[in-house]
Protein backbone atom coordinates (compact mmCIF):
# COMPACT_ATOMS: atom_id res chain seq x y z
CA UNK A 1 6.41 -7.96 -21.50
CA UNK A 2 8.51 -8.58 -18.92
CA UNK A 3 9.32 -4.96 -17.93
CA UNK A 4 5.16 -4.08 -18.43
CA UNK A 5 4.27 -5.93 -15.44
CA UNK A 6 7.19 -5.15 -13.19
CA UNK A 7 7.07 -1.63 -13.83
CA UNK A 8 2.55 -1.77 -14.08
CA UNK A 9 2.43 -1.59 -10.35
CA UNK A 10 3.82 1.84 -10.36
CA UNK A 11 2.27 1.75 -7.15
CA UNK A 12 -0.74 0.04 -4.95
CA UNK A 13 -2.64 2.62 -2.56
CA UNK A 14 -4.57 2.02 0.00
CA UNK A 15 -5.15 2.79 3.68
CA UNK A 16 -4.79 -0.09 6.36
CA UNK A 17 -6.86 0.07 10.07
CA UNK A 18 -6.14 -1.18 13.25
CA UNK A 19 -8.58 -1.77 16.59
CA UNK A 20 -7.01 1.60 18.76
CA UNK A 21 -5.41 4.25 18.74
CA UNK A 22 -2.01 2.77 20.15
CA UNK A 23 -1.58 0.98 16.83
CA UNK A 24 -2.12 3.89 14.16
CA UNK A 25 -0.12 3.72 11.01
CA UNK A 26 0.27 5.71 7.88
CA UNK A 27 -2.53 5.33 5.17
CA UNK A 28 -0.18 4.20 2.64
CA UNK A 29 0.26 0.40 4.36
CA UNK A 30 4.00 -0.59 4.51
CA UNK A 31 4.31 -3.25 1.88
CA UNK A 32 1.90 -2.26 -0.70
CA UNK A 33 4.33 -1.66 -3.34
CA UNK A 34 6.94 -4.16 -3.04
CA UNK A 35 7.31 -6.96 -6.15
CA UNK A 36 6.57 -3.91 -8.14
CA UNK A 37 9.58 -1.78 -9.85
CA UNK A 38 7.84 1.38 -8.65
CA UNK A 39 11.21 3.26 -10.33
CA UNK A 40 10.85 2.00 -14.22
CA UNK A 41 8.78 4.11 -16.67
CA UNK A 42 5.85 2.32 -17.84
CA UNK A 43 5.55 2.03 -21.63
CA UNK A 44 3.00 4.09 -22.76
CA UNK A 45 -0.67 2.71 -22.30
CA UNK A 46 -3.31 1.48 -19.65
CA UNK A 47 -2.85 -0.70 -16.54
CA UNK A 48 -4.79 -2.31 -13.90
CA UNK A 49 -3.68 -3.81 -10.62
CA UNK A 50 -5.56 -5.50 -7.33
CA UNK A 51 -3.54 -6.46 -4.57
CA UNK A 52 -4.65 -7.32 -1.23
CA UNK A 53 -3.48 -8.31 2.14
CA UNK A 54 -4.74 -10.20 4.74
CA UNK A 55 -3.16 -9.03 8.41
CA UNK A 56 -3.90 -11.41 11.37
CA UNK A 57 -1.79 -9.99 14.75
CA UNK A 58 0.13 -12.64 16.88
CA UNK A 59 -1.02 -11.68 20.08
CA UNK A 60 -2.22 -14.07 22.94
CA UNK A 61 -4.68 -14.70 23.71
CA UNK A 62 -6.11 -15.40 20.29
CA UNK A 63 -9.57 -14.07 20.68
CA UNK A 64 -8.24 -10.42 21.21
CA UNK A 65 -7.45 -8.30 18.34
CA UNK A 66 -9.34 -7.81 14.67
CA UNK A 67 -7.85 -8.94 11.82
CA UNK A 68 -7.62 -6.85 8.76
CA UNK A 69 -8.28 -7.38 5.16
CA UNK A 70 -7.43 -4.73 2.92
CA UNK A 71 -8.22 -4.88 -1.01
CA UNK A 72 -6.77 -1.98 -3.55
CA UNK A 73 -7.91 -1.76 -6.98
CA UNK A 74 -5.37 0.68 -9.04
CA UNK A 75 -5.98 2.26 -12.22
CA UNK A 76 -2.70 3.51 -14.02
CA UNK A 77 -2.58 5.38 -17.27
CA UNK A 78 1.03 6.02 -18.33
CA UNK A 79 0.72 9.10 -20.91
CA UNK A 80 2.50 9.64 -24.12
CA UNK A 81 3.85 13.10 -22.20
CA UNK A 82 7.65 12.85 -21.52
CA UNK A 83 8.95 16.54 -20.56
CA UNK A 84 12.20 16.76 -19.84
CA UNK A 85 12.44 12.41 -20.70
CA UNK A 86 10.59 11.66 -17.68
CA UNK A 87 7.15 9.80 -18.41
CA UNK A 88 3.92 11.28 -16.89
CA UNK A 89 2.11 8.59 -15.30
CA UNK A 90 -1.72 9.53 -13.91
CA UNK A 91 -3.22 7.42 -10.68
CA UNK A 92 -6.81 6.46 -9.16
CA UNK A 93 -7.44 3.94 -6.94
CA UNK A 94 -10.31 3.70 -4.11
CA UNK A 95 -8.87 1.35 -1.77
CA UNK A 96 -11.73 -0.84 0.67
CA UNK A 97 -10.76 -1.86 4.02
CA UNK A 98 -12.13 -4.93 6.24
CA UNK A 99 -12.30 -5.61 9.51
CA UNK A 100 -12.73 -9.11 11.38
CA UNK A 101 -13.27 -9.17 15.00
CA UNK A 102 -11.64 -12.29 16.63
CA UNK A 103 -14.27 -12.01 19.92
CA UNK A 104 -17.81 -13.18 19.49
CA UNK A 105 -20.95 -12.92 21.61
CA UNK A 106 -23.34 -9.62 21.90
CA UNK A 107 -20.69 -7.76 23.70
CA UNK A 108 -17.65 -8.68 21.82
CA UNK A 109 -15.82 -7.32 18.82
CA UNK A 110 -17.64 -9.83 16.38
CA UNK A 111 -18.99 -7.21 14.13
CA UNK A 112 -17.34 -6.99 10.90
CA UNK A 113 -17.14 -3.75 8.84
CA UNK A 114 -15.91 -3.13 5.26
CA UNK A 115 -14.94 0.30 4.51
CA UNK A 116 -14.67 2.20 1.35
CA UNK A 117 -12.07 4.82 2.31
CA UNK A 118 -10.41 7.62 1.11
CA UNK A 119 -9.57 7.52 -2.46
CA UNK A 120 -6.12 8.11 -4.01
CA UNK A 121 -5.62 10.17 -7.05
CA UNK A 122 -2.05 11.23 -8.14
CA UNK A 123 0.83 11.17 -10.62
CA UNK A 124 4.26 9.79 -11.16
CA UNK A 125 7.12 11.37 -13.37
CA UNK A 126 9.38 8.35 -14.35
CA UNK A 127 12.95 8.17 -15.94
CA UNK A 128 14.61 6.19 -17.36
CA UNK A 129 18.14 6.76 -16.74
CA UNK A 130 19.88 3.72 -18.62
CA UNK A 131 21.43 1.06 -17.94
CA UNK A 132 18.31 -0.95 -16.76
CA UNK A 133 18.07 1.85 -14.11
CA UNK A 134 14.95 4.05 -13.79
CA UNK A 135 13.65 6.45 -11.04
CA UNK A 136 10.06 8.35 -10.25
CA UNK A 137 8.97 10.93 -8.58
CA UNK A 138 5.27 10.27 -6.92
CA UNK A 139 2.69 12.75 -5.35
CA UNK A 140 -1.16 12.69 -4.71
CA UNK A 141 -3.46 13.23 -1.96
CA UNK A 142 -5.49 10.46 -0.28
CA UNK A 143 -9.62 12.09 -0.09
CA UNK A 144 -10.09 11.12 3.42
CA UNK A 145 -12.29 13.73 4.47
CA UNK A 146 -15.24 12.72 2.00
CA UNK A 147 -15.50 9.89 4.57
CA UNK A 148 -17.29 12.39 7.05
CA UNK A 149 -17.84 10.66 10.70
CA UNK A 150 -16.34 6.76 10.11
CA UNK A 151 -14.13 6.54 12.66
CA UNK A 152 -14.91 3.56 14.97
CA UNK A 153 -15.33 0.51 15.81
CA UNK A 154 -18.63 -1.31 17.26
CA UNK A 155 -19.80 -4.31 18.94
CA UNK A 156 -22.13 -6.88 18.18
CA UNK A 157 -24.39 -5.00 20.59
CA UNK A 158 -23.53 -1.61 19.18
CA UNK A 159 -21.11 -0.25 21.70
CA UNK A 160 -17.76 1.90 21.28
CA UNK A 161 -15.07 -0.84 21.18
CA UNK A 162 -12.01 1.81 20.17
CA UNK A 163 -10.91 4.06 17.03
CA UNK A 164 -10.83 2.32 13.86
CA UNK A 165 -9.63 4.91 11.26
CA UNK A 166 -8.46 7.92 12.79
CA UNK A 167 -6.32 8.30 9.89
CA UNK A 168 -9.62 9.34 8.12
CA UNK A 169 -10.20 12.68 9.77
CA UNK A 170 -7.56 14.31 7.30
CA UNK A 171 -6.89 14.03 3.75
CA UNK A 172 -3.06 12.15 3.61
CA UNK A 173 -0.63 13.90 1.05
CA UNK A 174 2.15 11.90 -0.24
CA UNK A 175 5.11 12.04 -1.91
CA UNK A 176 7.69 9.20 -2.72
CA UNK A 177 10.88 8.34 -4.97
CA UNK A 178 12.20 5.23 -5.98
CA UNK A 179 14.86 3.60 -7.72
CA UNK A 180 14.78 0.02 -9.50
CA UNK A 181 17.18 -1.86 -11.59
CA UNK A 182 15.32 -4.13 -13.72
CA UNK A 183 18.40 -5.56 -15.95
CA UNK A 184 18.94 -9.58 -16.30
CA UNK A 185 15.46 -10.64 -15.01
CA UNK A 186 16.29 -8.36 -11.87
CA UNK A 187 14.07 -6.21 -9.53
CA UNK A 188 16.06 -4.44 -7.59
CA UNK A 189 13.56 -1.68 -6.00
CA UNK A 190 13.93 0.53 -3.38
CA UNK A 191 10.83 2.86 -2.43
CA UNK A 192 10.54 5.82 0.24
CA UNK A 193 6.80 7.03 0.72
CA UNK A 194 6.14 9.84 2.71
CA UNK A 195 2.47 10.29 4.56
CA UNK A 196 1.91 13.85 5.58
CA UNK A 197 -1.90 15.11 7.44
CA UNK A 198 -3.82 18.10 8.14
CA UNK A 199 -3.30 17.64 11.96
CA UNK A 200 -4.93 18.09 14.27
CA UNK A 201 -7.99 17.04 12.23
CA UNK A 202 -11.78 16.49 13.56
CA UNK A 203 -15.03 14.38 11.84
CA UNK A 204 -16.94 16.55 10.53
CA UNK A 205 -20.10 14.17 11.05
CA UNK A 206 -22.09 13.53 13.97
CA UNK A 207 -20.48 10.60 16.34
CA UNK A 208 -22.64 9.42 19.52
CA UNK A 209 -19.26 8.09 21.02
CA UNK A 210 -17.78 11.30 21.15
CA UNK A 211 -14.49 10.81 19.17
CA UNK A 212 -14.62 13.50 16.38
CA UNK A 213 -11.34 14.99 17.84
CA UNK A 214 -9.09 16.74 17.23
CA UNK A 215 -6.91 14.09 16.54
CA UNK A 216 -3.06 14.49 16.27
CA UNK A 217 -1.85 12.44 13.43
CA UNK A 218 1.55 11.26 12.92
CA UNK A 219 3.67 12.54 9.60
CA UNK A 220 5.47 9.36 8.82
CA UNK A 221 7.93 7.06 6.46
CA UNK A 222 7.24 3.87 4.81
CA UNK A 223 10.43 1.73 3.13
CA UNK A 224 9.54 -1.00 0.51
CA UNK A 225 12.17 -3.11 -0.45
CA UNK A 226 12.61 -5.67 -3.16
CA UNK A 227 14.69 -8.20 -4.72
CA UNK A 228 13.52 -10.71 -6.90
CA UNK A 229 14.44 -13.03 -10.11
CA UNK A 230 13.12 -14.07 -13.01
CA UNK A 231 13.44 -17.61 -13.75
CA UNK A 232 11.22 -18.27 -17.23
CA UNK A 233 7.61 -17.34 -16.13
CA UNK A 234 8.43 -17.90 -12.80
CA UNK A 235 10.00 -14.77 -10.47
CA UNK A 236 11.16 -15.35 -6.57
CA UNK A 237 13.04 -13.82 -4.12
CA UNK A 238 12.78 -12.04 -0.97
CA UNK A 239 11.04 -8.88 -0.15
CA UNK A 240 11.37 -5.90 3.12
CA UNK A 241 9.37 -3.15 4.55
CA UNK A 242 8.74 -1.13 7.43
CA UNK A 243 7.19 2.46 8.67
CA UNK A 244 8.61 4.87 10.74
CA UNK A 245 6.17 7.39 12.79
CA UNK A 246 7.44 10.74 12.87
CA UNK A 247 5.03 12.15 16.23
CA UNK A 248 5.01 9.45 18.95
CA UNK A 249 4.53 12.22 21.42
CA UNK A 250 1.88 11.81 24.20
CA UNK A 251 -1.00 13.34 22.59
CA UNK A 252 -0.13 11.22 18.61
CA UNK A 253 -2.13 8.67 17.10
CA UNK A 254 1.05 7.25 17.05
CA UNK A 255 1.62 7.26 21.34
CA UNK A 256 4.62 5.08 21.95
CA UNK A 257 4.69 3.35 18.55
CA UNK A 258 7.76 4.49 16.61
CA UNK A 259 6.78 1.53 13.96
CA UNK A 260 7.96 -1.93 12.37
CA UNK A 261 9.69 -3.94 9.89
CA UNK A 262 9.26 -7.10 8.32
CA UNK A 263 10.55 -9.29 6.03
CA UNK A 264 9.13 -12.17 3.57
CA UNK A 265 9.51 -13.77 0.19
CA UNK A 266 7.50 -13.15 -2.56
CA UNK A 267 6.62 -16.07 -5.60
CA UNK A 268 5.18 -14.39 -9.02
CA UNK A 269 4.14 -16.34 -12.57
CA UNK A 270 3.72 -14.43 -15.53
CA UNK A 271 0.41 -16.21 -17.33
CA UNK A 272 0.70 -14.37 -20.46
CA UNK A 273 -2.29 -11.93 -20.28
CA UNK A 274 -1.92 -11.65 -16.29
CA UNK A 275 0.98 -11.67 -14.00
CA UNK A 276 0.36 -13.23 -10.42
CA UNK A 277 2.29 -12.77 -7.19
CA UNK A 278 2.07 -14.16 -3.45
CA UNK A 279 3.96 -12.60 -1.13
CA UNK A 280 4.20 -12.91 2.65
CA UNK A 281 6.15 -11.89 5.44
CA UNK A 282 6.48 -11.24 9.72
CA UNK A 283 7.80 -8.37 11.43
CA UNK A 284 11.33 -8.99 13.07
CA UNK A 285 10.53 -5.49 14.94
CA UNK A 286 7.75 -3.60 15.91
CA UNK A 287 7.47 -0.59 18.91
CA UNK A 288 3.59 -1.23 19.48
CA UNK A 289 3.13 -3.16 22.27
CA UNK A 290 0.15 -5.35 23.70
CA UNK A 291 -0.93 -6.26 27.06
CA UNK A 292 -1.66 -10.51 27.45
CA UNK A 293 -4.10 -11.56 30.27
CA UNK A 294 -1.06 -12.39 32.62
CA UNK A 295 -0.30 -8.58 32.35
CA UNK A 296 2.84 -9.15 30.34
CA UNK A 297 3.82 -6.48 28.21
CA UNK A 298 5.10 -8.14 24.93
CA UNK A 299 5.65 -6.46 21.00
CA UNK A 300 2.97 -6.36 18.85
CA UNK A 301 4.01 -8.50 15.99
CA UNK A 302 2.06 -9.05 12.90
CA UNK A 303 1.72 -11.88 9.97
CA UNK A 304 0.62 -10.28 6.51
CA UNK A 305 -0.31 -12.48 3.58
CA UNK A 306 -0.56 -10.58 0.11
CA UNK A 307 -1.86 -11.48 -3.37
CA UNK A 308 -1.65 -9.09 -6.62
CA UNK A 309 -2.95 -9.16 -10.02
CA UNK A 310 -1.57 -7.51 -13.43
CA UNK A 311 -3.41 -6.44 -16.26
CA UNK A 312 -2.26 -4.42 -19.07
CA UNK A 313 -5.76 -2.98 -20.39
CA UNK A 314 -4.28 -0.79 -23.34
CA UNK A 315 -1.32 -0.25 -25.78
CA UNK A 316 -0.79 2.05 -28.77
CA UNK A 317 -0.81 0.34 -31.93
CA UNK A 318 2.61 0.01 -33.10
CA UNK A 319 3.39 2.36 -36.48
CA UNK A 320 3.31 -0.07 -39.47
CA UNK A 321 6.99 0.45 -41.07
CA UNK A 322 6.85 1.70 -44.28
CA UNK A 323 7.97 -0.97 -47.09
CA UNK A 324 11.57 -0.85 -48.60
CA UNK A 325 11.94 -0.58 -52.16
CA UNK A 326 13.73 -3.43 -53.61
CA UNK A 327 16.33 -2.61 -55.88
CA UNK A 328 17.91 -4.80 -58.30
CA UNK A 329 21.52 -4.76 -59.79
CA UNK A 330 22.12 -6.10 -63.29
């Protein structure tokens, strides 16, 4: 049971938002798949996950900014096809992103959206390579383009208060590989996800704000790092993760903002059935930078908070083994 649930998360996909332009990031948010040993084969059989995250920015003064909630329901079937030993595993999730704005009043950015964006549908070819040690192979396309003309953000009085989802005017192809050691009650995970676009890229639907494009997106990386115990039902330990923007060129999405790490601790408890986990975690880095009302230029820092729920849905029967004779010696 133990290896189900830390290999079940195979991965968590979703796309994360932010209020401009200046703060665009990949549509694979950094930290989705960490607590999860994205690198183990799943046994054969059905899984679902939901994890969500709850980003609130640190920057002053405290009504600026929108805070972003982002919730990513996963479906996972891992197949009974193993060519070459490697497990085919088959993906769907359709991720929903939320938006708070921290201003209020007619002409502030108090209106709060919810999103239903681009929906993820891939595969992962996992080995097990022995010795507790197992590595996949992940790719898929995110379906951003069925999302037609969302791609900013209002205010309470209907006004263009900046790009929201930029990311949306092009489908996102990924590809990823991890490793994860999962001996001794270990999670030892290390996961590289790549974010690639069809850039520039345009809305194809009608926008009154003029900002169908052509947008340049940024190609970029996304590390996930984890190490946690188990300790009876209970698993701790500490967690990493950062994104690297590949285009930070004038004209980018990505303008100045070469990306960010953080780092956190994550708390799990396997109920039986269901396997819980908190994480959370601060970035120690970030290039994006904000302007306060003084006129300060300071880094853009950011506080995530994450929960995530297990469920194995489906398992083969196991083969009945056929009786032994008894035989008797006189």
């Amino acid at each position: 049971m133990i290896k189900n649930w830390l290999a079940a998360g195979a991965v968590a996909l979703s796309l994360g938002l932010t209020a401009t332009a200046a703060q665009a990031q990949t549509t694979t948010v950094p930290g989705e798949q960490v607590g999860l040993a994205t690198g183990a084969p799943l046994p054969e059989g059905i899984y679902a996950l939901n994890t969500f995250l709850y980003r609130t920015p640190d920057a002053s003064p405290a009504n600026i900014g929108v805070d972003v909630g982002v919730n990513i329901p996963v479906l996972v079937w891992s197949t009974p096809l193993v060519p070459f030993g490697g497990r085919i595993e088959l993906l769907l999730a359709p991720p929903t992103v939320f938006t708070f704005g921290r201003q209020s009043g007619a002409n502030g950015l108090g209106r709060d959206t919810s999103i239903n964006v681009g929906t993820f549908v891939g595969g992962i070819w996992a080995f097990n390579l022995g010795g507790n040690v197992g590595v996949s192979l992940l790719g898929g396309v995110y379906l951003n383009e069925l999302n037609g003309d969302r791609g900013v953000l209002t205010t309470n009085a209907g006004g263009f208060a900046g790009l929201a989802t930029p990311q949306l005017a092009s489908n996102t192809y990924r590809a990823g590989i991890a490793i994860s050691y999962t001996g001794d009650g270990y999670n030892l995970t290390a996961n590289l996800t790549g974010n690639f676009y069809d850039s520039p890229a345009t809305f194809s639907g009608n926008n009154s704000f003029g900002t169908r494009g052509p947008f340049i997106i940024s190609d970029s990386l996304n590390l996930d790092l984890t190490a946690t115990k188990k300790f009876g039902k209970f698993e701790i330990g500490a967690i990493g993760y950062g994104t690297v923007n590949l285009d930070t060129s004038f004209n980018s999405l990505a303008f100045n903002n070469r990306g960010r790490f953080a780092l956190g601790a994550l708390i799990g408890y396997d109920f039986g059935p269901v396997t819980a986990q908190v994480y959370a975690a601060h970035d120690v880095v970030s290039s994006a930078r904000f302007t306060t009302a003084a006129g300060n230029t300071r880094e853009d820092l950011r506080t995530e908070i994450w929960g995530r729920l297990i469920v194995p849905l489906y398992s083969p029967t196991p083969v009945a083994a056929a009786p032994t004779p008894i035989v008797r010696k006189y």
